[in-house]
Protein backbone atom coordinates (compact mmCIF):
# COMPACT_ATOMS: atom_id res chain seq x y z
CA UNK A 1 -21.90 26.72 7.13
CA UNK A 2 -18.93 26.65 4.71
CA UNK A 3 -15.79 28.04 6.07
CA UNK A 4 -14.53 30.06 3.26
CA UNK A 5 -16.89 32.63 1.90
CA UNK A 6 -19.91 31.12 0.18
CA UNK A 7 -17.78 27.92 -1.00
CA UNK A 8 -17.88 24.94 0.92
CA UNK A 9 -13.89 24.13 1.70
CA UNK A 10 -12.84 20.55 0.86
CA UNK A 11 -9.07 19.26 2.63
CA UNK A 12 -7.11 16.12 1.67
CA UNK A 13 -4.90 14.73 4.49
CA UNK A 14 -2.08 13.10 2.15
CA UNK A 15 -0.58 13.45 -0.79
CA UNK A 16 0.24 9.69 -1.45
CA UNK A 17 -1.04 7.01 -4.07
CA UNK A 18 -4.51 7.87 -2.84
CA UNK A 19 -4.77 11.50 -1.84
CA UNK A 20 -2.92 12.60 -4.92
CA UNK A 21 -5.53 10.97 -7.47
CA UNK A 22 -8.62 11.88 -4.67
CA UNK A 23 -7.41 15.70 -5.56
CA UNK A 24 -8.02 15.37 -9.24
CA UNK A 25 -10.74 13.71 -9.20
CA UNK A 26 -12.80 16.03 -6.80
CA UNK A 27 -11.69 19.20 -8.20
CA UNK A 28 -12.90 17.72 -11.72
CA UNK A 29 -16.16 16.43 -10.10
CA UNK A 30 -17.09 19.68 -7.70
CA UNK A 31 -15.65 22.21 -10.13
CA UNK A 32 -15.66 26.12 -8.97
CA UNK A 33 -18.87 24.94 -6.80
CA UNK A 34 -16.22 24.59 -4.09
CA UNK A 35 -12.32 25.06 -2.50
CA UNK A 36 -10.18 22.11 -2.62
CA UNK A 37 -6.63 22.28 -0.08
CA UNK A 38 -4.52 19.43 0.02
CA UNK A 39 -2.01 19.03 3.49
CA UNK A 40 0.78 16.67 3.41
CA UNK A 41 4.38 16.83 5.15
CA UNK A 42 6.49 17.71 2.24
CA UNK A 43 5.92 18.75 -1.38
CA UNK A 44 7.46 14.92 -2.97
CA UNK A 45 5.27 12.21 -4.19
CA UNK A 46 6.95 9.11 -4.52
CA UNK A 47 5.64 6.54 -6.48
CA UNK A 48 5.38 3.78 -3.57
CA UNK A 49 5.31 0.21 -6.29
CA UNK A 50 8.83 1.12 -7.65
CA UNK A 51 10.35 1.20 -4.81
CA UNK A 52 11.43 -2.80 -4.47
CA UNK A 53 13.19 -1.44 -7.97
CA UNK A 54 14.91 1.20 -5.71
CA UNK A 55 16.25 -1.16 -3.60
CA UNK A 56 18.10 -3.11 -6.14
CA UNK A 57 19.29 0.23 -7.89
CA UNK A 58 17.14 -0.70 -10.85
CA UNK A 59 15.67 2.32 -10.25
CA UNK A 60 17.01 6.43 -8.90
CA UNK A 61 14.00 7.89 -6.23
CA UNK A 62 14.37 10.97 -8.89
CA UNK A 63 12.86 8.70 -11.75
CA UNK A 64 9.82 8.20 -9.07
CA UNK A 65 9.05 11.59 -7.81
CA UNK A 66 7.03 14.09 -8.81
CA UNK A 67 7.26 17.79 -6.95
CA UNK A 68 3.41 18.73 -6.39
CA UNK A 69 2.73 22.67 -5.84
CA UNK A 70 2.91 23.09 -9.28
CA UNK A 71 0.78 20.28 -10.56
CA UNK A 72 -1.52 21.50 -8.13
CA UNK A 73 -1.32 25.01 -8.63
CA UNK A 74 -2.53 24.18 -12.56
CA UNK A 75 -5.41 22.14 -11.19
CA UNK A 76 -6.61 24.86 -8.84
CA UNK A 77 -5.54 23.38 -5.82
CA UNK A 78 -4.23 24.90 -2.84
CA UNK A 79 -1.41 23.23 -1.20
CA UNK A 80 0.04 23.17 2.29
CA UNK A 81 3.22 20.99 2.81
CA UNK A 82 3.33 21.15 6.36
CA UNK A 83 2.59 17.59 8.08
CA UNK A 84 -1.22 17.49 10.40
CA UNK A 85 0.21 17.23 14.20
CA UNK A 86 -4.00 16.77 15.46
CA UNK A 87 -7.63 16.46 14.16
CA UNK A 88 -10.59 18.17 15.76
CA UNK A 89 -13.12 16.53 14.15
CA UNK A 90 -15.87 18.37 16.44
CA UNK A 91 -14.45 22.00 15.76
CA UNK A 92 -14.07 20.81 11.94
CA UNK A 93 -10.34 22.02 12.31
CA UNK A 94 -7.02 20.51 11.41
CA UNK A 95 -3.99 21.70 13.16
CA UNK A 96 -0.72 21.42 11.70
CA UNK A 97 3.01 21.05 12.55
CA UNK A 98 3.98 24.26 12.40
CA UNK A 99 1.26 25.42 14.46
CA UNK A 100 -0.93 27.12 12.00
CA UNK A 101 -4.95 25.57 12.02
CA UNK A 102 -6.83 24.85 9.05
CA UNK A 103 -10.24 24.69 9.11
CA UNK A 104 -12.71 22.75 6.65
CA UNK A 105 -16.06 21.75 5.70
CA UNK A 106 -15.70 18.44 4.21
CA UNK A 107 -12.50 16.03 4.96
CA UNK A 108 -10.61 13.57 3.18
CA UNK A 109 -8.39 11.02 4.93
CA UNK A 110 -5.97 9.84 2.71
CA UNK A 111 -2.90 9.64 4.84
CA UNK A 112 -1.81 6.02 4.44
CA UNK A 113 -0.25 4.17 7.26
CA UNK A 114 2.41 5.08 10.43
CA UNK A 115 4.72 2.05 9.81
CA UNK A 116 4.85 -0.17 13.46
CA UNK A 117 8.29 -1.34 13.71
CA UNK A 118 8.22 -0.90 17.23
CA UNK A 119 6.41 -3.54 17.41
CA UNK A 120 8.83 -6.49 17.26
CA UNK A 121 11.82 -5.74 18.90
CA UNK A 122 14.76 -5.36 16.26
CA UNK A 123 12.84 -4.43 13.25
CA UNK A 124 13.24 -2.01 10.45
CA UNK A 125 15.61 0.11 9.63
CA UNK A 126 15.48 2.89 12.37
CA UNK A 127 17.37 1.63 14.91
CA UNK A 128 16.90 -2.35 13.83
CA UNK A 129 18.46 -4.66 12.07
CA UNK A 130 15.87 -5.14 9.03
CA UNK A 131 15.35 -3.57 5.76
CA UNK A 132 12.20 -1.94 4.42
CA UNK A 133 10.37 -1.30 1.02
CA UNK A 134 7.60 0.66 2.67
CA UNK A 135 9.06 4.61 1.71
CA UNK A 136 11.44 5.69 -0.84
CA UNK A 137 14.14 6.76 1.78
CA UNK A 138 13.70 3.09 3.26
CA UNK A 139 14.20 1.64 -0.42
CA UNK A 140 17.44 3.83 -0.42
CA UNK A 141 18.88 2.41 2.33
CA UNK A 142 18.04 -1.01 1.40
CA UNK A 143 20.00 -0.66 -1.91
CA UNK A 144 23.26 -0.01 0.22
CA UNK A 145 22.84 -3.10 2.65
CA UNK A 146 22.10 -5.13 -0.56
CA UNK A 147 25.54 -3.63 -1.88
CA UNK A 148 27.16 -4.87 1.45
CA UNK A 149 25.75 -8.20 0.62
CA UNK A 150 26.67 -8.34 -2.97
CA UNK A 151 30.42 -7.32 -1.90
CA UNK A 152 30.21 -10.23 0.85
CA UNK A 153 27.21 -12.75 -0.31
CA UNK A 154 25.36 -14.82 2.87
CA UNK A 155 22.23 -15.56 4.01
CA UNK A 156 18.92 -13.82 3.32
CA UNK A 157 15.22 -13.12 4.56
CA UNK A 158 12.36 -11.68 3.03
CA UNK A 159 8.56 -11.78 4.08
CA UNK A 160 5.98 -9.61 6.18
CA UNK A 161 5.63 -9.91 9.96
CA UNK A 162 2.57 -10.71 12.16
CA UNK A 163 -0.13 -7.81 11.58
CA UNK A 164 0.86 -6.65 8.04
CA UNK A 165 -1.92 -6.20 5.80
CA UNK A 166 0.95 -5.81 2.54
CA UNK A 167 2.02 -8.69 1.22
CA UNK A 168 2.47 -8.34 -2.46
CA UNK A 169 5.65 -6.41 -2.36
CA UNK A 170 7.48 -8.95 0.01
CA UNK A 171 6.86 -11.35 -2.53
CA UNK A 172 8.02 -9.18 -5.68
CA UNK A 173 11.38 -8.42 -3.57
CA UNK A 174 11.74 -12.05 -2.95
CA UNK A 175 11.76 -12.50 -6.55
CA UNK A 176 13.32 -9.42 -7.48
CA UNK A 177 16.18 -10.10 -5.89
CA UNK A 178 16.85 -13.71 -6.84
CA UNK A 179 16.57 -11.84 -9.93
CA UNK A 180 19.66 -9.68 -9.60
CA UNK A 181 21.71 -11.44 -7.72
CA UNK A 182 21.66 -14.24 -10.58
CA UNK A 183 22.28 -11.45 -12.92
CA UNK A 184 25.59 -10.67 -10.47
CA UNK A 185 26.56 -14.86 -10.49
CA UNK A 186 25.75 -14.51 -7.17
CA UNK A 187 22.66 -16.35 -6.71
CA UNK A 188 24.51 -19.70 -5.28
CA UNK A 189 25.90 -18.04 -2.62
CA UNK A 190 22.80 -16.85 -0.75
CA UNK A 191 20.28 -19.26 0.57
CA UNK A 192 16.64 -17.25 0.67
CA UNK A 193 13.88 -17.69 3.22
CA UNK A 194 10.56 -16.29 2.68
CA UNK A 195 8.78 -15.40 6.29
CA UNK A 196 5.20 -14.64 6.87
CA UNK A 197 2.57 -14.63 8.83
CA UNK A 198 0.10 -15.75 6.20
CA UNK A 199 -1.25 -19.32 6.61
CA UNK A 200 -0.10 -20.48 3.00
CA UNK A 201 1.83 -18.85 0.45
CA UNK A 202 -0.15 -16.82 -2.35
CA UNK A 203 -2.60 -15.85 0.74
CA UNK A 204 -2.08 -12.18 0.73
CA UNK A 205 -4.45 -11.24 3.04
CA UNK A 206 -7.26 -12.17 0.51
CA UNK A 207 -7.66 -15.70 1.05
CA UNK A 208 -6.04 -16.07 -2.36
CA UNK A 209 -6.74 -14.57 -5.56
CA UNK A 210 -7.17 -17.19 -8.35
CA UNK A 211 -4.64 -19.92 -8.26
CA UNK A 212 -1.80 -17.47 -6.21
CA UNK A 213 -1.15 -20.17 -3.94
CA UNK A 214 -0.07 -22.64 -6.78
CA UNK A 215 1.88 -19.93 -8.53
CA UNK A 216 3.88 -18.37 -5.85
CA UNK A 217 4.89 -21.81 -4.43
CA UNK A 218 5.84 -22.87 -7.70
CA UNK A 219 7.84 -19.73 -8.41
CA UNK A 220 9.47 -20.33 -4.75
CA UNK A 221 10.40 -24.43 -5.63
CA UNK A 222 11.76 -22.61 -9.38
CA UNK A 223 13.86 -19.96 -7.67
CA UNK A 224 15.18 -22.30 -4.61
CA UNK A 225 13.40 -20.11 -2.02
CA UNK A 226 12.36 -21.66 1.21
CA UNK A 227 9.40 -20.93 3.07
CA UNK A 228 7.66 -20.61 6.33
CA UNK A 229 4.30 -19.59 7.10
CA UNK A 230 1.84 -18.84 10.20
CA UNK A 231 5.05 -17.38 11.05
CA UNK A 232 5.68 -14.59 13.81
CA UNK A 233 8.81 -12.60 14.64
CA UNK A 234 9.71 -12.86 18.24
CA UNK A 235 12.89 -10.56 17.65
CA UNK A 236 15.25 -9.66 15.52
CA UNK A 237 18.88 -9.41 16.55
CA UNK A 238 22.40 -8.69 14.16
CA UNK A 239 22.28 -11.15 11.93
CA UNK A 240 20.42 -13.43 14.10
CA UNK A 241 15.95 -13.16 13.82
CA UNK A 242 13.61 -15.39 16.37
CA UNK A 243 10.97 -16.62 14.37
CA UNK A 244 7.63 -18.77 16.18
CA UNK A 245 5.85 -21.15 13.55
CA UNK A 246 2.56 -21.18 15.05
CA UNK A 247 -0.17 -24.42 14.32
CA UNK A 248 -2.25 -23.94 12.14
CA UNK A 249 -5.26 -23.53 14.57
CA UNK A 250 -2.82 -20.36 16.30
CA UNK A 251 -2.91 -22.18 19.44
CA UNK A 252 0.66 -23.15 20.23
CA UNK A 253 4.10 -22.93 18.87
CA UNK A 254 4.48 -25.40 16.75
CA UNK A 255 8.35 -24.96 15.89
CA UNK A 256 10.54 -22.05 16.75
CA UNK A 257 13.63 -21.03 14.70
CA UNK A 258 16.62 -19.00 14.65
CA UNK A 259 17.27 -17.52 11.50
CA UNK A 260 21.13 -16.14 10.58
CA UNK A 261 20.90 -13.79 7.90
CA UNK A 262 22.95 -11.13 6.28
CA UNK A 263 20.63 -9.39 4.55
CA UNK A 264 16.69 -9.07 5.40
CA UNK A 265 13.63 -7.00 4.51
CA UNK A 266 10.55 -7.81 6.31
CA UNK A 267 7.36 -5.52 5.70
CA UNK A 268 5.76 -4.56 9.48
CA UNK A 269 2.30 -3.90 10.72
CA UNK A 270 0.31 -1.11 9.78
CA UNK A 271 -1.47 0.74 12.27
CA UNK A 272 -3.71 4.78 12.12
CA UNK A 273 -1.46 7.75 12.08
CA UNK A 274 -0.94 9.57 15.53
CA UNK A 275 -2.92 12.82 14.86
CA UNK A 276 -5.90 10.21 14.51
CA UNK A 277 -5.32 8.18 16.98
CA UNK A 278 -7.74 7.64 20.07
CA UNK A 279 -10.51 10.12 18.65
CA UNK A 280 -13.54 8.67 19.97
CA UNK A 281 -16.03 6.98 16.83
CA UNK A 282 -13.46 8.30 14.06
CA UNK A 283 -11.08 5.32 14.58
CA UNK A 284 -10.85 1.59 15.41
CA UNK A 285 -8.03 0.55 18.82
CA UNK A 286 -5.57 0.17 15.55
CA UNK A 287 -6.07 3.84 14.51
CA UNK A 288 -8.17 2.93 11.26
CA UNK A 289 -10.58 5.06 10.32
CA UNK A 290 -14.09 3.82 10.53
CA UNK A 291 -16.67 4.15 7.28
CA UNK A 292 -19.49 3.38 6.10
CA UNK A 293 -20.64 2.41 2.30
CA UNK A 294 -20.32 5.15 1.45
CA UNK A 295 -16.69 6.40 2.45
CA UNK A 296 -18.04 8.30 4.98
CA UNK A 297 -17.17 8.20 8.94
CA UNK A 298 -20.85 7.70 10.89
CA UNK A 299 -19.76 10.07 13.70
CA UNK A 300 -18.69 12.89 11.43
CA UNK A 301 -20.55 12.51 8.42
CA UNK A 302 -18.23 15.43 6.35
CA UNK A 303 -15.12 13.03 6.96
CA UNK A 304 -14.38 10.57 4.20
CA UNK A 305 -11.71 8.34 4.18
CA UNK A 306 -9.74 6.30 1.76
CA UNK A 307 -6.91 3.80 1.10
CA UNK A 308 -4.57 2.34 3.96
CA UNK A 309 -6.06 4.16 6.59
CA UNK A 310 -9.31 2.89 6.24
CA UNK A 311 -10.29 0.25 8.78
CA UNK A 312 -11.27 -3.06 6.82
CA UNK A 313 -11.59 -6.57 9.13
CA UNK A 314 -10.09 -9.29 7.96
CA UNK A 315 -10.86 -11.85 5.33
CA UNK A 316 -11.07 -15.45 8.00
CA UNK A 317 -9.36 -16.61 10.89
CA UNK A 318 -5.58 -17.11 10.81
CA UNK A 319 -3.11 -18.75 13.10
CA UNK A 320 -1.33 -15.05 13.23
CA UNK A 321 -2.82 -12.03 12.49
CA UNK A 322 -3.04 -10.74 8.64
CA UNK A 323 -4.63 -7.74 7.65
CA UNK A 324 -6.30 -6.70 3.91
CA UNK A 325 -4.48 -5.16 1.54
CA UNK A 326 -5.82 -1.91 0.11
CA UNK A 327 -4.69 -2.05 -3.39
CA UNK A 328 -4.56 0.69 -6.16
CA UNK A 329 -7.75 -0.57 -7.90
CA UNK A 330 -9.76 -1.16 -4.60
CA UNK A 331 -8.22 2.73 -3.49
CA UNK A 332 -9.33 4.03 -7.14
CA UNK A 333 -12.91 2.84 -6.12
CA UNK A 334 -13.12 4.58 -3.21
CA UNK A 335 -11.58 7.62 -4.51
CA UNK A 336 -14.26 7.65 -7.40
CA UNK A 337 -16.94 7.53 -4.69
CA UNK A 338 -15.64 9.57 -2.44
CA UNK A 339 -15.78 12.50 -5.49
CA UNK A 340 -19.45 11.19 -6.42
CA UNK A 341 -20.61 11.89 -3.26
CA UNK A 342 -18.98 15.31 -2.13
CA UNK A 343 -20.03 16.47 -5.92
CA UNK A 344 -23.65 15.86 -4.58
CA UNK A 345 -23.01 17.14 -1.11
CA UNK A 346 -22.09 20.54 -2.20
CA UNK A 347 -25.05 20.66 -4.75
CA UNK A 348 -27.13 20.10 -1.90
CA UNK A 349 -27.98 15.87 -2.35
CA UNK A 350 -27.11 13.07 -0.41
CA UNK A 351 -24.09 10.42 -0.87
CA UNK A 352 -25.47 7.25 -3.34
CA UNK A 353 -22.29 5.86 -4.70
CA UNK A 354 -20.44 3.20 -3.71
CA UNK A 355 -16.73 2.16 -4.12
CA UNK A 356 -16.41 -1.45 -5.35
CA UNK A 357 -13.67 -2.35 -4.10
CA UNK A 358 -12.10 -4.44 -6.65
CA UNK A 359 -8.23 -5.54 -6.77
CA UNK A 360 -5.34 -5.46 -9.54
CA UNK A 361 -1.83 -6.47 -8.86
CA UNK A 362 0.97 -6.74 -10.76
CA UNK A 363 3.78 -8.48 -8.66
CA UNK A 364 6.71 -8.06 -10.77
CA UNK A 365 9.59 -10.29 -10.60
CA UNK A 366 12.11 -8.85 -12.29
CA UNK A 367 12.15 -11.42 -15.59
CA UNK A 368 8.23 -12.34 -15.23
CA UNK A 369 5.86 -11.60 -12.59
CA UNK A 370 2.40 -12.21 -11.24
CA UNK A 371 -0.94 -10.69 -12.19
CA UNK A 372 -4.46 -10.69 -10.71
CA UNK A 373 -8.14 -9.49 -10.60
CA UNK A 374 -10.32 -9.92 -7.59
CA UNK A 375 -13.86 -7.98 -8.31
CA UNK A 376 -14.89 -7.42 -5.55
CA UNK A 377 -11.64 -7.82 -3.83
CA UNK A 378 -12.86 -9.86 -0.46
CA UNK A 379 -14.79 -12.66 -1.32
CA UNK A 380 -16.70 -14.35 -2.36
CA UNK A 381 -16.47 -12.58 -5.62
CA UNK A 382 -17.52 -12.58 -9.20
CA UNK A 383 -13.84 -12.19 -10.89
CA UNK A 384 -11.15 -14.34 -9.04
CA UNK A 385 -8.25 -14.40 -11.75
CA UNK A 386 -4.53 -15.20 -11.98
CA UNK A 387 -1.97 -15.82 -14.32
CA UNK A 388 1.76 -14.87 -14.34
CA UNK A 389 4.66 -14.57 -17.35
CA UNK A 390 6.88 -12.31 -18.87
CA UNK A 391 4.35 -10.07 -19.83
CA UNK A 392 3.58 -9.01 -16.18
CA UNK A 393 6.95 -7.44 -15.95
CA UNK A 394 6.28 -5.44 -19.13
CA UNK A 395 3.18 -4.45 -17.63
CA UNK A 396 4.30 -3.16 -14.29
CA UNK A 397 7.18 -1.03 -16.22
CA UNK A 398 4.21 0.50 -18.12
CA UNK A 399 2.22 0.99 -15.50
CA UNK A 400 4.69 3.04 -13.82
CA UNK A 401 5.37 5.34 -16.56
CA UNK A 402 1.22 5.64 -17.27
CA UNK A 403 0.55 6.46 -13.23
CA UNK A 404 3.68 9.17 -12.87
CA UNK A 405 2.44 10.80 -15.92
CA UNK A 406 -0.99 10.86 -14.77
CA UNK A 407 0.70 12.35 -11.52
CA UNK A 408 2.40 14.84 -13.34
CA UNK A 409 -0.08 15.90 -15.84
CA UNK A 410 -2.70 16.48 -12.96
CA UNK A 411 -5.08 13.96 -14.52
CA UNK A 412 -8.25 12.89 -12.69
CA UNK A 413 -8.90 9.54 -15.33
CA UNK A 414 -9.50 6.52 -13.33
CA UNK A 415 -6.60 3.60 -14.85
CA UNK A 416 -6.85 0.49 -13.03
CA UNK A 417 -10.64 -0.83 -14.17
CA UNK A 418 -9.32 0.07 -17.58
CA UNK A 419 -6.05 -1.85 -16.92
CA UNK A 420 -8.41 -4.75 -15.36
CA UNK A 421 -10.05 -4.99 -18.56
CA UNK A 422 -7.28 -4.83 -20.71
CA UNK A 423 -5.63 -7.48 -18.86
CA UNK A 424 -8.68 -9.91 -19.02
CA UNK A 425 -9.19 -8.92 -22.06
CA UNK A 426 -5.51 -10.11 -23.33
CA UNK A 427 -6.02 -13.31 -21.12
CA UNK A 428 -9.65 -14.42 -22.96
CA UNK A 429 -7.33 -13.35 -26.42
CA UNK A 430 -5.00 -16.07 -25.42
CA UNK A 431 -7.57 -18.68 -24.46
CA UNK A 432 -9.33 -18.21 -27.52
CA UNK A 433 -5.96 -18.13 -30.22
């Protein structure tokens, strides 16, 4: 029975990338026909692919936020910024931090990761001795260590540990900041290292996408960076991280290095928030929620989940373990599915649509960049495109100004197949001219 009056009551967990889109789009699809709440600790989204630009003060966090209560307030949507401290899936209740309960009919998961530094002794920036990308307030801190290292230049890492499942934006901050610190005549006084767990570079956790493998390495040889991959961070001490190159077959170590650095960001594992964690058929033992093809949990059919925290295997056997990246396009997919299928739930049918799952990424690189389509996004596929220039960097700026917009306007459009389009479009253009 629906919890509030005769309207069914529909709550998104998170306010991120995902959620915030997932709340247009399913008050546009289910109208007055039912109650939509949004939860999520604090009232800021942060616009998550400008924050390598953060980090290299190309960008302020206030040029990437938007405040929410009163985009939502316009669209009809209540919202609670109070963070969820436990699900009760069986009582269809979500308690929150403060200690007030909310109850629902339908839920949407769209909380995004709980970062895993703890993982590797050493890492990230509370507490460690690494730099992060991951959250705005990470990027901010970055931006000072990479002042420290402009005012006294030495060695630096950049890459994504054992686990991580997000590898484009280790590679754009590579780039990124071979970028600036040319721009600062600085360049030939820091040797780069790129370290990841990936078996090759241009993997990403997709097996590769077009010809990323022959781009990124060439961009690396270009820009002087050194690589090593089927990589995993024993520890990570002051100036000082333990990394095991693993053979290719994962079986032993094949080399082990110590790494001196003075400046490093390395992106960690992902893993299920805690007030998921350990609930019985919701989740996988990494805290991922579990759905079927339709965005929907088997256990608890009226919980839907999207983005990061959805539990996805991986693409093939690696030495070290690399997860799948969840990118905007493949998120927009399941967002448009997810508001498909609760429009028909509360007009009394049955879920039918599917997400597709398809990838975009624009891996900007400060003067250039690298671009690609994946439909579907794990293979095999029928669209497996790449191509990189000047024009990517454009792209990405526009991109960013298009999504926060869309953010702030409260619009429920789907972007990225249009941008997928466009951007094949421009590429057959090219071909053809």
């Amino acid at each position: 029975m629906p919890q509030s009056g005769n309207k069914p009551k529909i709550v998104i967990l998170g306010a991120g990338l995902g959620g915030v889109i997932a709340a247009f789009e399913i008050r546009e699809a289910v109208g007055h026909k039912a109650d939509v709440s949004v939860v999520n600790r604090g009232e800021i989204f942060h616009f998550v692919p400008s924050n390598p630009w953060v980090a290299v003060r190309w960008r302020e966090r206030e040029a990437i936020e938007v405040s929410l209560p009163p985009v939502m307030k316009k669209r009809g949507i209540e919202f609670i910024p109070v963070g969820a401290a436990k699900l009760d899936p069986a009582q269809n209740r979500l308690e929150l931090e403060d200690g007030r309960a909310v109850a629902y009919d339908y839920l949407v998961i769209a909380t995004g990761p709980e970062l895993a530094f703890d993982e590797i002794p050493g890492l990230g920036p509370h507490g460690g001795h690494t730099q992060s990308v991951c959250h705005v307030d990470h990027a901010e801190n970055a931006a000072d260590a990479f002042d420290r290292l402009a005012a006294n230049p030495g060695p630096v890492i950049v890459g994504a540990v054992q686990g991580a499942s997000c590898f484009g934006p280790a590679y754009e901050f590579a780039m990124i900041l071979d970028t600036e610190l040319k721009k600062r005549k600085l360049r030939d006084r820091v040797p780069m290292t790129f370290v990841t767990s990936e078996p090759y570079v241009g993997h990403l956790g997709l097996d590769g996408v077009g010809d990323t493998k022959g781009l990124l390495e060439s961009e690396f040889r270009e820009r002087h960076i050194k690589w090593i991959v089927n990589a995993k961070v024993a520890s990570v001490e002051p100036g000082m991280m333990h990394v095991e190159e693993m053979t290719e077959d994962g079986a032993a170590v094949k080399a082990k290095h110590d790494l001196p650095f003075s400046y490093s960001m390395l992106l960690p594992a992902f893993r299920g928030v805690a007030p998921l964690r350990g609930i019985d058929g919701l989740v996988n033992p990494r805290g991922f929620v579990v759905v079927d093809k339709h965005q929907r949990n088997p256990k608890y059919p009226n919980i839907f989940a999207l983005g990061v925290c959805v539990a996805i295997p991986p693409v093939g056997k690696t030495a070290v373990p690399v997860g799948v990246p969840k990118t905007g396009f493949m998120i927009e997919t399941m967002v448009t599915a997810i508001a498909a299928n609760l429009k028909a739930l509360v007009e009394g049918g049955q879920p039918a649509t599917e997400g597709s799952w398809n990838a975009i990424c624009l891996a900007d690189f400060g003067d250039g960049g690298v671009a690609f389509v994946a439909k579907p996004q794990i293979p095999p596929r029928n669209v497996n495109w790449s191509s990189s220039g000047k024009w990517v960097h454009m792209a990405k700026i526009g991109f960013e100004k298009y999504f926060l917009h869309k953010v702030r306007a409260g619009e429920s459009v789907p972007f990225y197949e249009k941008l997928a389009l466009d951007i094949l479009g421009i590429n057959k253009l090219r071909q053809t001219s």
